[in-house]
PDB file of N, CA and C in Angstrom:
ATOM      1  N   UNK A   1     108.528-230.985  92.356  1.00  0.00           N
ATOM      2  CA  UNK A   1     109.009-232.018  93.253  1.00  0.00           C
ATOM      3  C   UNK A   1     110.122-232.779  92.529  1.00  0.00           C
ATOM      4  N   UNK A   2     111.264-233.050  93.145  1.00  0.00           N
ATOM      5  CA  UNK A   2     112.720-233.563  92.749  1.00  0.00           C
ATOM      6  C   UNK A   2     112.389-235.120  92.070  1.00  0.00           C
ATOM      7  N   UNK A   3     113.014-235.485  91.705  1.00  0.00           N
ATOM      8  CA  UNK A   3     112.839-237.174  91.288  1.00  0.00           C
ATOM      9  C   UNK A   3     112.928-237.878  92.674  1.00  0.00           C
ATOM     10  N   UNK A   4     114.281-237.612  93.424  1.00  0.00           N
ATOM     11  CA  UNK A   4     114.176-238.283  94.484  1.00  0.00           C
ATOM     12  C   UNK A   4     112.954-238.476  95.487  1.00  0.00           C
ATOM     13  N   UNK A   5     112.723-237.366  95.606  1.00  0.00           N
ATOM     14  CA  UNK A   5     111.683-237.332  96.178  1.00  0.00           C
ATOM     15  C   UNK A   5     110.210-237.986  95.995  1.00  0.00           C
ATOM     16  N   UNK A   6     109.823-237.818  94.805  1.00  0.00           N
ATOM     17  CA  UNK A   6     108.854-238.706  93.785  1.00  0.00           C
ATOM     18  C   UNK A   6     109.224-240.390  93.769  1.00  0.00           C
ATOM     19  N   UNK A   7     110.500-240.927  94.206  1.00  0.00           N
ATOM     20  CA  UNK A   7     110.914-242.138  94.252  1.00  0.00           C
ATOM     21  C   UNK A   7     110.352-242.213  95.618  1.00  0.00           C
ATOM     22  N   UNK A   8     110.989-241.405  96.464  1.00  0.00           N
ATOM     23  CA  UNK A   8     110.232-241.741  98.088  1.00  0.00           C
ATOM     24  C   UNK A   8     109.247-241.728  98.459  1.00  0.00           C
ATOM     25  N   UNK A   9     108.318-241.170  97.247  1.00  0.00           N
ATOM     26  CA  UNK A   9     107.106-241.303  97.602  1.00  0.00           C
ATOM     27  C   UNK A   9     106.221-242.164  97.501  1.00  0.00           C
ATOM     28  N   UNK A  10     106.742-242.660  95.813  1.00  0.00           N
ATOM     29  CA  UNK A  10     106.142-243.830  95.154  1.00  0.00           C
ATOM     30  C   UNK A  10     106.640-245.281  96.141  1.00  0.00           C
ATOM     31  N   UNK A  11     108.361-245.418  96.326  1.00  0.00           N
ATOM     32  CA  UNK A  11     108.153-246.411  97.738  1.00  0.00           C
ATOM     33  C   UNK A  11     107.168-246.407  98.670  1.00  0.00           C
ATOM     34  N   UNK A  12     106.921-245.793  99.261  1.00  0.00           N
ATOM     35  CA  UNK A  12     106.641-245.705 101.039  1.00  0.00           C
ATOM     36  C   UNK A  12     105.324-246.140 100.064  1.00  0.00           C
ATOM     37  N   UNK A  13     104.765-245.754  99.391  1.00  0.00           N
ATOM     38  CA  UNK A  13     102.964-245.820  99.074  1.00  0.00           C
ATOM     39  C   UNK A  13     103.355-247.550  98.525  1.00  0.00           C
ATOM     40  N   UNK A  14     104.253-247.917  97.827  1.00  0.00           N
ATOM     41  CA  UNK A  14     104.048-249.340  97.461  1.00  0.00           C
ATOM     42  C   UNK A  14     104.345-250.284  98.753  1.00  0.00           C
ATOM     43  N   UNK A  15     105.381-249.557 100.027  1.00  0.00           N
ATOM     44  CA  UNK A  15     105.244-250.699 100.885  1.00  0.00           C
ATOM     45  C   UNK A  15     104.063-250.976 102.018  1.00  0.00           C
ATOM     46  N   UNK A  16     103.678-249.481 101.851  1.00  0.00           N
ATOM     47  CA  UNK A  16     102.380-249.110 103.281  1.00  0.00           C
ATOM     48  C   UNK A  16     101.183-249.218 102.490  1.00  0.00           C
ATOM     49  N   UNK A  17     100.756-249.044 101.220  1.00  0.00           N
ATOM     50  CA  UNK A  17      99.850-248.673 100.735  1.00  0.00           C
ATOM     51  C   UNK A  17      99.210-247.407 100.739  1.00  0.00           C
ATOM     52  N   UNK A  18      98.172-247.168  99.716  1.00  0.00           N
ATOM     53  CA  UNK A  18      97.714-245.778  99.751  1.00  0.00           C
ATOM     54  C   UNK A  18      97.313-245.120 100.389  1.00  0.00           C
ATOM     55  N   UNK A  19      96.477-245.868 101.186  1.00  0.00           N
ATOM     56  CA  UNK A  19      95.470-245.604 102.203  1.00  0.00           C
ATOM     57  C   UNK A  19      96.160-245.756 103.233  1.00  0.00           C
ATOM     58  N   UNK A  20      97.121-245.543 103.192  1.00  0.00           N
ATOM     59  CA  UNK A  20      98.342-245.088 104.514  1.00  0.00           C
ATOM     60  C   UNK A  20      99.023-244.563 104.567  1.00  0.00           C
ATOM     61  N   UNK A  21      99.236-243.435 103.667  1.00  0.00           N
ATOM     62  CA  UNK A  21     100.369-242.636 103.021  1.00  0.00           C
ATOM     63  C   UNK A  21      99.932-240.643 102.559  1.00  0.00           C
ATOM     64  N   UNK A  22     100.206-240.144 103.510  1.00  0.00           N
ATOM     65  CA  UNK A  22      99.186-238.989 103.140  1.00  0.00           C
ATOM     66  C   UNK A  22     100.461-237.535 102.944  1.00  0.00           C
ATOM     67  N   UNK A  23     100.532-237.042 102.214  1.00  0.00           N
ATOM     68  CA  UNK A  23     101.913-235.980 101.469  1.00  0.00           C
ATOM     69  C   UNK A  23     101.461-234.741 102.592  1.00  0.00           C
ATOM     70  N   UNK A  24     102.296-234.469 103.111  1.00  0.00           N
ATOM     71  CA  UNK A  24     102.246-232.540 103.527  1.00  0.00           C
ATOM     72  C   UNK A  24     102.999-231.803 102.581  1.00  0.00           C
ATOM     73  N   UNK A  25     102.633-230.682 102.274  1.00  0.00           N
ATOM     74  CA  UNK A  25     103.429-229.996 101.563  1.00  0.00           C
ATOM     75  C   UNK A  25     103.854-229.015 102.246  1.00  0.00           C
ATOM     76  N   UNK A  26     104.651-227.865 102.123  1.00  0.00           N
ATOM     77  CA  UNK A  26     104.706-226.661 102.485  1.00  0.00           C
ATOM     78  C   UNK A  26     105.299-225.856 101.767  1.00  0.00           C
ATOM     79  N   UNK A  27     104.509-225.676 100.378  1.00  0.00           N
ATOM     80  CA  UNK A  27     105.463-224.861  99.154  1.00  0.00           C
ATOM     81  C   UNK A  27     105.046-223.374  99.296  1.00  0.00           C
ATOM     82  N   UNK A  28     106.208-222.419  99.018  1.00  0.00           N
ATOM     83  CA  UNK A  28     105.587-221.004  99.433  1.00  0.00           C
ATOM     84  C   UNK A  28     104.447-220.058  98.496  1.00  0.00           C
ATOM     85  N   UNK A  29     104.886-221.136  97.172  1.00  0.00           N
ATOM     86  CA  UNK A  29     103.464-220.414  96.162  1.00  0.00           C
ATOM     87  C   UNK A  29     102.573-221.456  95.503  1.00  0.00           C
ATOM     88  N   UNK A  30     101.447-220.983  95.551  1.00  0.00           N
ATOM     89  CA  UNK A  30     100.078-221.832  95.168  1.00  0.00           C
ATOM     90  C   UNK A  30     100.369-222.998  94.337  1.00  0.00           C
ATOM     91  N   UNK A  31     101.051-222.185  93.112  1.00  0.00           N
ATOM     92  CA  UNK A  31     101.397-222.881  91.740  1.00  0.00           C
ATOM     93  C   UNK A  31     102.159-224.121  92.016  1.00  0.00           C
ATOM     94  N   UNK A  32     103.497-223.954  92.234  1.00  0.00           N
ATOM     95  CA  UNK A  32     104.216-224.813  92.687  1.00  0.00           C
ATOM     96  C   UNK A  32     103.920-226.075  93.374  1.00  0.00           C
ATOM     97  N   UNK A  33     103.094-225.332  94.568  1.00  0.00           N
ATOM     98  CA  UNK A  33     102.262-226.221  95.661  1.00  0.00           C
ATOM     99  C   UNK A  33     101.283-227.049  94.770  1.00  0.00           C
ATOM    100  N   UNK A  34     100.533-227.105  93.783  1.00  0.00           N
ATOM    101  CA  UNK A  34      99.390-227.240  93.001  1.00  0.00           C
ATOM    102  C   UNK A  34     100.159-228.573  92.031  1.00  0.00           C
ATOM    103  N   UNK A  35     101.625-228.197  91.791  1.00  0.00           N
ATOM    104  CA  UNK A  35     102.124-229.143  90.917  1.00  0.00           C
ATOM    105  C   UNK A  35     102.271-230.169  91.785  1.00  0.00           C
ATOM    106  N   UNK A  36     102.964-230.385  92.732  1.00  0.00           N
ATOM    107  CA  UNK A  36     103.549-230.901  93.650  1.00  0.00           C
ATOM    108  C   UNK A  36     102.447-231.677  94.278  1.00  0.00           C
ATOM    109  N   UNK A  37     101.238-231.307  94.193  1.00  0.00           N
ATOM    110  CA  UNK A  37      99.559-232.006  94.960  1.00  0.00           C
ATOM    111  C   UNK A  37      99.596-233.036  93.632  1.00  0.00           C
ATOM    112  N   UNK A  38      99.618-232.028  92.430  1.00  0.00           N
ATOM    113  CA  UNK A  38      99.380-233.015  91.460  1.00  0.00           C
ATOM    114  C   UNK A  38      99.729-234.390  90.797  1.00  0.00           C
ATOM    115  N   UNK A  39     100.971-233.950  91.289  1.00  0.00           N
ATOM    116  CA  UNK A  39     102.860-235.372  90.805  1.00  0.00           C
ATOM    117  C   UNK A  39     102.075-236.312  91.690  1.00  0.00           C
ATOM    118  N   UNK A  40     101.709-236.359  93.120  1.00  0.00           N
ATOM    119  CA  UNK A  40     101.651-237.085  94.130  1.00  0.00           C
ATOM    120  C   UNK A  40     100.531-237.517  94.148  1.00  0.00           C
ATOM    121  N   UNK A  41      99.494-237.381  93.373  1.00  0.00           N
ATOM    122  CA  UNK A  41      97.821-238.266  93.383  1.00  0.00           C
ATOM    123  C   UNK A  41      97.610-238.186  91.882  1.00  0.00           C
ATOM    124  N   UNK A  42      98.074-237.558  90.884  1.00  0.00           N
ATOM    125  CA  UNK A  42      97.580-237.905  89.458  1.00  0.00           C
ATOM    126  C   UNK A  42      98.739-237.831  88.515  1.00  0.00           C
ATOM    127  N   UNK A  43      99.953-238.042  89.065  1.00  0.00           N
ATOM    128  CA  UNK A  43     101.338-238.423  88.282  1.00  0.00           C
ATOM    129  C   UNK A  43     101.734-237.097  87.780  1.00  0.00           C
ATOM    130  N   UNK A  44     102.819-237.135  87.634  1.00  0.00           N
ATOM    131  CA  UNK A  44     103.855-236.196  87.216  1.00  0.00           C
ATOM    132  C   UNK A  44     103.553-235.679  86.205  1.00  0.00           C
ATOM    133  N   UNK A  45     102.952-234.210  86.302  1.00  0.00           N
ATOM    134  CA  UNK A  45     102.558-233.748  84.788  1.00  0.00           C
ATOM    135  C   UNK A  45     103.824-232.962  83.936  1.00  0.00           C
ATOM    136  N   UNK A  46     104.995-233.293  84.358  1.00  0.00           N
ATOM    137  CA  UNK A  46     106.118-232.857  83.488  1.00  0.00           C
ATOM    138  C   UNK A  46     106.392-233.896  82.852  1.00  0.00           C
ATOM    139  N   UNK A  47     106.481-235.153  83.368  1.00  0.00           N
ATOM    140  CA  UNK A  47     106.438-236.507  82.506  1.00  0.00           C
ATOM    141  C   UNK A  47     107.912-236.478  82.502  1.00  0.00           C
ATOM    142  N   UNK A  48     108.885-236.403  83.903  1.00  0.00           N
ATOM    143  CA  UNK A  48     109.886-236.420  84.199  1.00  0.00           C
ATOM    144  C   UNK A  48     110.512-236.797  84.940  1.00  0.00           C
ATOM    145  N   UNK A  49     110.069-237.554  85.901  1.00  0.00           N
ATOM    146  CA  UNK A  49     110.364-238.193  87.506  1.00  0.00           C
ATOM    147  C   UNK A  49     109.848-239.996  87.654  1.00  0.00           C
ATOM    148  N   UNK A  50     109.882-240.052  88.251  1.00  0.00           N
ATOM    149  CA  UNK A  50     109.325-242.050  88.918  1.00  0.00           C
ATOM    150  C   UNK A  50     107.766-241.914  88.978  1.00  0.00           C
ATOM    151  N   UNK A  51     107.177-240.616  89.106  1.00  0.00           N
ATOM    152  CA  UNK A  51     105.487-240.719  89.353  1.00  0.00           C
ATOM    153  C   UNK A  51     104.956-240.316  87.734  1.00  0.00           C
ATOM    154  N   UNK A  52     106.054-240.019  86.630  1.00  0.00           N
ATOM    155  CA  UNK A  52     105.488-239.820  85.290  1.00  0.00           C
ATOM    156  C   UNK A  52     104.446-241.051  84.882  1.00  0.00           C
ATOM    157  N   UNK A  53     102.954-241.188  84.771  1.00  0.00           N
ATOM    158  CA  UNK A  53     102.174-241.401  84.505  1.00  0.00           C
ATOM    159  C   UNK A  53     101.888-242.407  85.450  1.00  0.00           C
ATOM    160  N   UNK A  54     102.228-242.021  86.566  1.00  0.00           N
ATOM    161  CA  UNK A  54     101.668-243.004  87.768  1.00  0.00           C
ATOM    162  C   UNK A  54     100.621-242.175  88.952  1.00  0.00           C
ATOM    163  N   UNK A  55      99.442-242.633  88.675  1.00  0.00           N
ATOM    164  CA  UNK A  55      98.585-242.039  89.486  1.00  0.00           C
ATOM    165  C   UNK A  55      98.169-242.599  90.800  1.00  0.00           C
ATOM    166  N   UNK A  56      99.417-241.970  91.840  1.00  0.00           N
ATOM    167  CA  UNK A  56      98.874-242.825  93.557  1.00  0.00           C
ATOM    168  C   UNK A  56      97.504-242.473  93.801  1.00  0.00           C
ATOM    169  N   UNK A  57      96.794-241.552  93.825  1.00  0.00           N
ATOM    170  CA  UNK A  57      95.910-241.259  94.311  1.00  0.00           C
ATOM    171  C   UNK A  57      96.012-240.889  95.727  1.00  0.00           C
ATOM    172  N   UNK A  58      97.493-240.199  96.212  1.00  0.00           N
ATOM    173  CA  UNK A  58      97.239-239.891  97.711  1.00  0.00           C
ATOM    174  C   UNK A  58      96.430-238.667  97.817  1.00  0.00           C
ATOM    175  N   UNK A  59      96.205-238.597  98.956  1.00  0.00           N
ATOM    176  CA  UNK A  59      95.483-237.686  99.816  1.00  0.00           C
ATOM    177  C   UNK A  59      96.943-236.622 100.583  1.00  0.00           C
ATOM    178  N   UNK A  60      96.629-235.193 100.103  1.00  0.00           N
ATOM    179  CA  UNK A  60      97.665-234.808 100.430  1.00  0.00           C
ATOM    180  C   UNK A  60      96.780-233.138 100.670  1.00  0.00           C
ATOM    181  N   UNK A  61      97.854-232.683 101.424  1.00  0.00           N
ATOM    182  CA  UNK A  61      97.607-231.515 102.284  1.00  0.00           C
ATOM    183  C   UNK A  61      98.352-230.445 102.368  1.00  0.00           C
ATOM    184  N   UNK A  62      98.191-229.017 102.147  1.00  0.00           N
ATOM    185  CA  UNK A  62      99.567-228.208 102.558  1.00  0.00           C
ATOM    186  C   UNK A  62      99.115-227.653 103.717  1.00  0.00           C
ATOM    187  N   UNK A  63     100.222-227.498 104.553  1.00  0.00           N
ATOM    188  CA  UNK A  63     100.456-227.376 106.008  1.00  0.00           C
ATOM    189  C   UNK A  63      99.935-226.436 106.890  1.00  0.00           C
ATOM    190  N   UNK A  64      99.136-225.637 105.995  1.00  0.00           N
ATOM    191  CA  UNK A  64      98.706-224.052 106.264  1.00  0.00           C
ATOM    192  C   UNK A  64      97.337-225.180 106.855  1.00  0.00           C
ATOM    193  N   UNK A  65      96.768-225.934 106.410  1.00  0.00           N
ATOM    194  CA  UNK A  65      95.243-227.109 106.503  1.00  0.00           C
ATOM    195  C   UNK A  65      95.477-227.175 107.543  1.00  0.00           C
ATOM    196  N   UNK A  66      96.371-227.507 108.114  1.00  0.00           N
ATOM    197  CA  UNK A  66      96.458-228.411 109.208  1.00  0.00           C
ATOM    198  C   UNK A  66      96.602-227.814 110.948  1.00  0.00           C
ATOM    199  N   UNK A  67      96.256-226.277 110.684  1.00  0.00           N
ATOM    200  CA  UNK A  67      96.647-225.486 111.231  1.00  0.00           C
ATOM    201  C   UNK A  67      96.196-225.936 112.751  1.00  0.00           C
ATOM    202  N   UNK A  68      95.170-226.011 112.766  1.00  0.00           N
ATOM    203  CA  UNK A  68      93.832-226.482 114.168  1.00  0.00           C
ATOM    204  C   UNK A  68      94.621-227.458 114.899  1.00  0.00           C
ATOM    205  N   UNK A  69      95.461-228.768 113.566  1.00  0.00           N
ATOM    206  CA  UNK A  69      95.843-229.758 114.365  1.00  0.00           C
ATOM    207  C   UNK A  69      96.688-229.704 114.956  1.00  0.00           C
ATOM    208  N   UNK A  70      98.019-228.494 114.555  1.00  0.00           N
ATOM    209  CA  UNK A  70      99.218-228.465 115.457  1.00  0.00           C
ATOM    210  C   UNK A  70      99.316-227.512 116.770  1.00  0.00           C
ATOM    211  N   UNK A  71     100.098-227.997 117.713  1.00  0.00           N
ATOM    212  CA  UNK A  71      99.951-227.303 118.580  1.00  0.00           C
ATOM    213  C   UNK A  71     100.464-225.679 118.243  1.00  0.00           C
ATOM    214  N   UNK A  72      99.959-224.853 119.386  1.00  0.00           N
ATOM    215  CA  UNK A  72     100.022-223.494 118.825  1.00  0.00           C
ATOM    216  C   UNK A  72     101.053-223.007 118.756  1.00  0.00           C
ATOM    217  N   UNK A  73     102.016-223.231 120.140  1.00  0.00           N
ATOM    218  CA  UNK A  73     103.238-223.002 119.664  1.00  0.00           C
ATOM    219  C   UNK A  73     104.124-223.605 119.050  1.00  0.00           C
ATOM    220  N   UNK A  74     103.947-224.825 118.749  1.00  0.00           N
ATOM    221  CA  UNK A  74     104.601-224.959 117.846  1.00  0.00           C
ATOM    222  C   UNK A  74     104.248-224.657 116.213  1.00  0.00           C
ATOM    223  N   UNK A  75     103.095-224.348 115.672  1.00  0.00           N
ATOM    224  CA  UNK A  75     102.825-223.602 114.808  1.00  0.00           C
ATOM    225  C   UNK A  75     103.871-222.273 115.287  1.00  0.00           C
ATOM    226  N   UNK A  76     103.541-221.182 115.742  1.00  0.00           N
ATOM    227  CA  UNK A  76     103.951-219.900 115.699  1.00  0.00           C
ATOM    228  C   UNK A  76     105.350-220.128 115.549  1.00  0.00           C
ATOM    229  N   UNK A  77     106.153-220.883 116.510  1.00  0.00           N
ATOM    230  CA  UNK A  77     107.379-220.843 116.098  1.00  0.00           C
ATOM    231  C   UNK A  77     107.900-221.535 114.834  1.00  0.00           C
ATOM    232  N   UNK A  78     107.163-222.521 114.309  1.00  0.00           N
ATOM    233  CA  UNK A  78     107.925-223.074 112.824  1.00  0.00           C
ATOM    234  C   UNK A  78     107.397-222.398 111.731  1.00  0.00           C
ATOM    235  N   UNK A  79     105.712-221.998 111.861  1.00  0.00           N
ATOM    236  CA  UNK A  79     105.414-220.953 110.584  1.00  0.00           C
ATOM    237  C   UNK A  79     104.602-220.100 111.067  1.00  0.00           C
ATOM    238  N   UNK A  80     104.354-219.500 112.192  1.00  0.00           N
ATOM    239  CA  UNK A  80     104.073-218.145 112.270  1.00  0.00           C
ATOM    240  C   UNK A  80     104.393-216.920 110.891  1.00  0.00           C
ATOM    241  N   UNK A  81     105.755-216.763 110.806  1.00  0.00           N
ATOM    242  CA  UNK A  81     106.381-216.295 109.956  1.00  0.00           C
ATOM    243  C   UNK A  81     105.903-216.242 109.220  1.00  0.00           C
ATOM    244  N   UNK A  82     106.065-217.436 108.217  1.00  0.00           N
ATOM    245  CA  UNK A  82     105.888-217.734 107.036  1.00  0.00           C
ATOM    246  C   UNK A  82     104.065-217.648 106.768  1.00  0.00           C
ATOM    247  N   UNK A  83     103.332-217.588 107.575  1.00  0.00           N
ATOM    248  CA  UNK A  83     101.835-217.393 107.215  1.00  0.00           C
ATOM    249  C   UNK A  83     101.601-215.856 107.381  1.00  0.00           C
ATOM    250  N   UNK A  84     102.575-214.722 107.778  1.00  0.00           N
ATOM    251  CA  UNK A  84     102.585-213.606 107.601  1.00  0.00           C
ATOM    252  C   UNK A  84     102.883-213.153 106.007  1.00  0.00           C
ATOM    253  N   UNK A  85     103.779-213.708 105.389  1.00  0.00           N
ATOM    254  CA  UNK A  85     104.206-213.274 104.629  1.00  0.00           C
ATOM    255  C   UNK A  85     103.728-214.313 102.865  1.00  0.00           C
ATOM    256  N   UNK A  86     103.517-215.278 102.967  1.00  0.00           N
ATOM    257  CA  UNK A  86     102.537-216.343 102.014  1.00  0.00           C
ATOM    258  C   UNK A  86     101.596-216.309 101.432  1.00  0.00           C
ATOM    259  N   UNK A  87     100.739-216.373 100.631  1.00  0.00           N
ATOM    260  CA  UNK A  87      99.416-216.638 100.343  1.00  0.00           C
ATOM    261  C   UNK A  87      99.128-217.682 100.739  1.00  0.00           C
ATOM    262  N   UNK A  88      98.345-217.783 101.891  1.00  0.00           N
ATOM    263  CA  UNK A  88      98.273-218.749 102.729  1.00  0.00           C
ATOM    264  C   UNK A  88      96.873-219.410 102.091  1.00  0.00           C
ATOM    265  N   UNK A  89      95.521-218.304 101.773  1.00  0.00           N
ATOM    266  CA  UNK A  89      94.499-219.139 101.250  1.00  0.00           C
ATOM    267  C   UNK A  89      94.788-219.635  99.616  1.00  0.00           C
ATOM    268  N   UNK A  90      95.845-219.029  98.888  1.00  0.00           N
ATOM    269  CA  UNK A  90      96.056-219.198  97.583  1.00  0.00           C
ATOM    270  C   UNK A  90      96.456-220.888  97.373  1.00  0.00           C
ATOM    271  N   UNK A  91      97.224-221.049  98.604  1.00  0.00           N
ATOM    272  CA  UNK A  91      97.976-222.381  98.431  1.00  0.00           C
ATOM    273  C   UNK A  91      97.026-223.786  99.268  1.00  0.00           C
ATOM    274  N   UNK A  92      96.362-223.618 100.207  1.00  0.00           N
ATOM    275  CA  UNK A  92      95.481-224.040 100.452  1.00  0.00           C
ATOM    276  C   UNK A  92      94.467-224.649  99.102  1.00  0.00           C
ATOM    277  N   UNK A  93      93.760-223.507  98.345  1.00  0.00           N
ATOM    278  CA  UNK A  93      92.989-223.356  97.462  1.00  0.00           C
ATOM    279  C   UNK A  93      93.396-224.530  96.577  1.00  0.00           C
ATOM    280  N   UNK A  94      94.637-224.019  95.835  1.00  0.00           N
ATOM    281  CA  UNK A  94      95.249-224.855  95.070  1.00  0.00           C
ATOM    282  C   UNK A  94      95.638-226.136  95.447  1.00  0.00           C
ATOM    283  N   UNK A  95      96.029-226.780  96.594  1.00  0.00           N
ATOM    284  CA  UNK A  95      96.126-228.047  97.089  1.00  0.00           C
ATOM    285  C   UNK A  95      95.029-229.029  97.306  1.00  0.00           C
ATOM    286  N   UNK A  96      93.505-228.181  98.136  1.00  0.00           N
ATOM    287  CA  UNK A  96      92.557-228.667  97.938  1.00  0.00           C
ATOM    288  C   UNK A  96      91.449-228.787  96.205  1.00  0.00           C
ATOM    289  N   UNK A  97      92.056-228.185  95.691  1.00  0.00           N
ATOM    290  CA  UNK A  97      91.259-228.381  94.585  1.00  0.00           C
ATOM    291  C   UNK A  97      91.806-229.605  93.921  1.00  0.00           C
ATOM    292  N   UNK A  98      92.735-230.093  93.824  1.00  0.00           N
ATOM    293  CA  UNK A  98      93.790-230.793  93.529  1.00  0.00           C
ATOM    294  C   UNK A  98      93.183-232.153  94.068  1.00  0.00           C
ATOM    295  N   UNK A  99      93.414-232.009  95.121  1.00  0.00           N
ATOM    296  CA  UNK A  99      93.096-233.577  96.571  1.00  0.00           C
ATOM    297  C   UNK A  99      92.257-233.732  95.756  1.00  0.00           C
ATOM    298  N   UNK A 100      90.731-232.722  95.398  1.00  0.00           N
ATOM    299  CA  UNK A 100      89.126-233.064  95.350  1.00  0.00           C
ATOM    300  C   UNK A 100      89.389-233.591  94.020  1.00  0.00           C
ATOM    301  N   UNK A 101      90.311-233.148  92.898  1.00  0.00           N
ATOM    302  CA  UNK A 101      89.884-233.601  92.050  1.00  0.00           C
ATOM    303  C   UNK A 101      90.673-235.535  92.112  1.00  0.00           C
ATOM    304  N   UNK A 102      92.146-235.418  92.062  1.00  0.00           N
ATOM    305  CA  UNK A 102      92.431-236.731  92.236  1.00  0.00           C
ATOM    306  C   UNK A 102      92.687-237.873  92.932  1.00  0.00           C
ATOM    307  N   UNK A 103      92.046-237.434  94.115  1.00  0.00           N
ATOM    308  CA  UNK A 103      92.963-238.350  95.659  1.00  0.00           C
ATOM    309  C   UNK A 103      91.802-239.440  95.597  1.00  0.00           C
ATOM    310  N   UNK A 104      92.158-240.743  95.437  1.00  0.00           N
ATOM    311  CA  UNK A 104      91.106-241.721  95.321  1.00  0.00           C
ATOM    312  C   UNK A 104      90.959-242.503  96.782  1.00  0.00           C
ATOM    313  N   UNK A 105      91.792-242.154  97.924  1.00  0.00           N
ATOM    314  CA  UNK A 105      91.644-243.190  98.791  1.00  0.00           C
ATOM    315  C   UNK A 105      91.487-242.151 100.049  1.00  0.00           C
TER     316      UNK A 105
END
């Protein structure tokens, strides 16, 4: 996850609070996805961005989760695709293990 991005995140959570602030991801590999869960609820483990040793504790999700909640076509048409071709439970896996271990709110 970019610095900028890690700045926009760490805003929005200091003006809304935590417990109002929840990350989607949609990274195409586990790993990546796994870092990116991680920067955003237990700080930046490159120790390189605005969330370096800042632990929000959000609650965050990759998009493959959320599947039930979006409508269908609009699932099929924005990632149909992309859940053909993804490790769709790999990145899941890795995002939720992540949430369980650091998301405090």
């Amino acid at each position: 996850m970019d610095m900028a991005n890690q700045q926009r995140i760490k805003d929005m959570t200091d003006k809304y609070g935590a417990e109002n602030v929840v990350v989607l991801l949609g990274g195409a590999e586990a790993e990546s996805s796994g870092l990116s869960a991680e920067t955003v609820s237990a700080g930046d483990p490159t120790y390189a961005g605005p969330l370096a040793n800042v632990a929000l504790g959000l609650r965050v999700y990759h998009i493959f989760e959320l599947k039930d909640l979006i409508d269908p076509n609009v699932y099929e048409d924005q990632l149909g695709m992309m859940e053909m071709v993804m490790d769709v439970e790999g990145n899941i896996s890795e995002v939720k293990t992540i949430r369980e271990q650091y998301s405090t709110v």
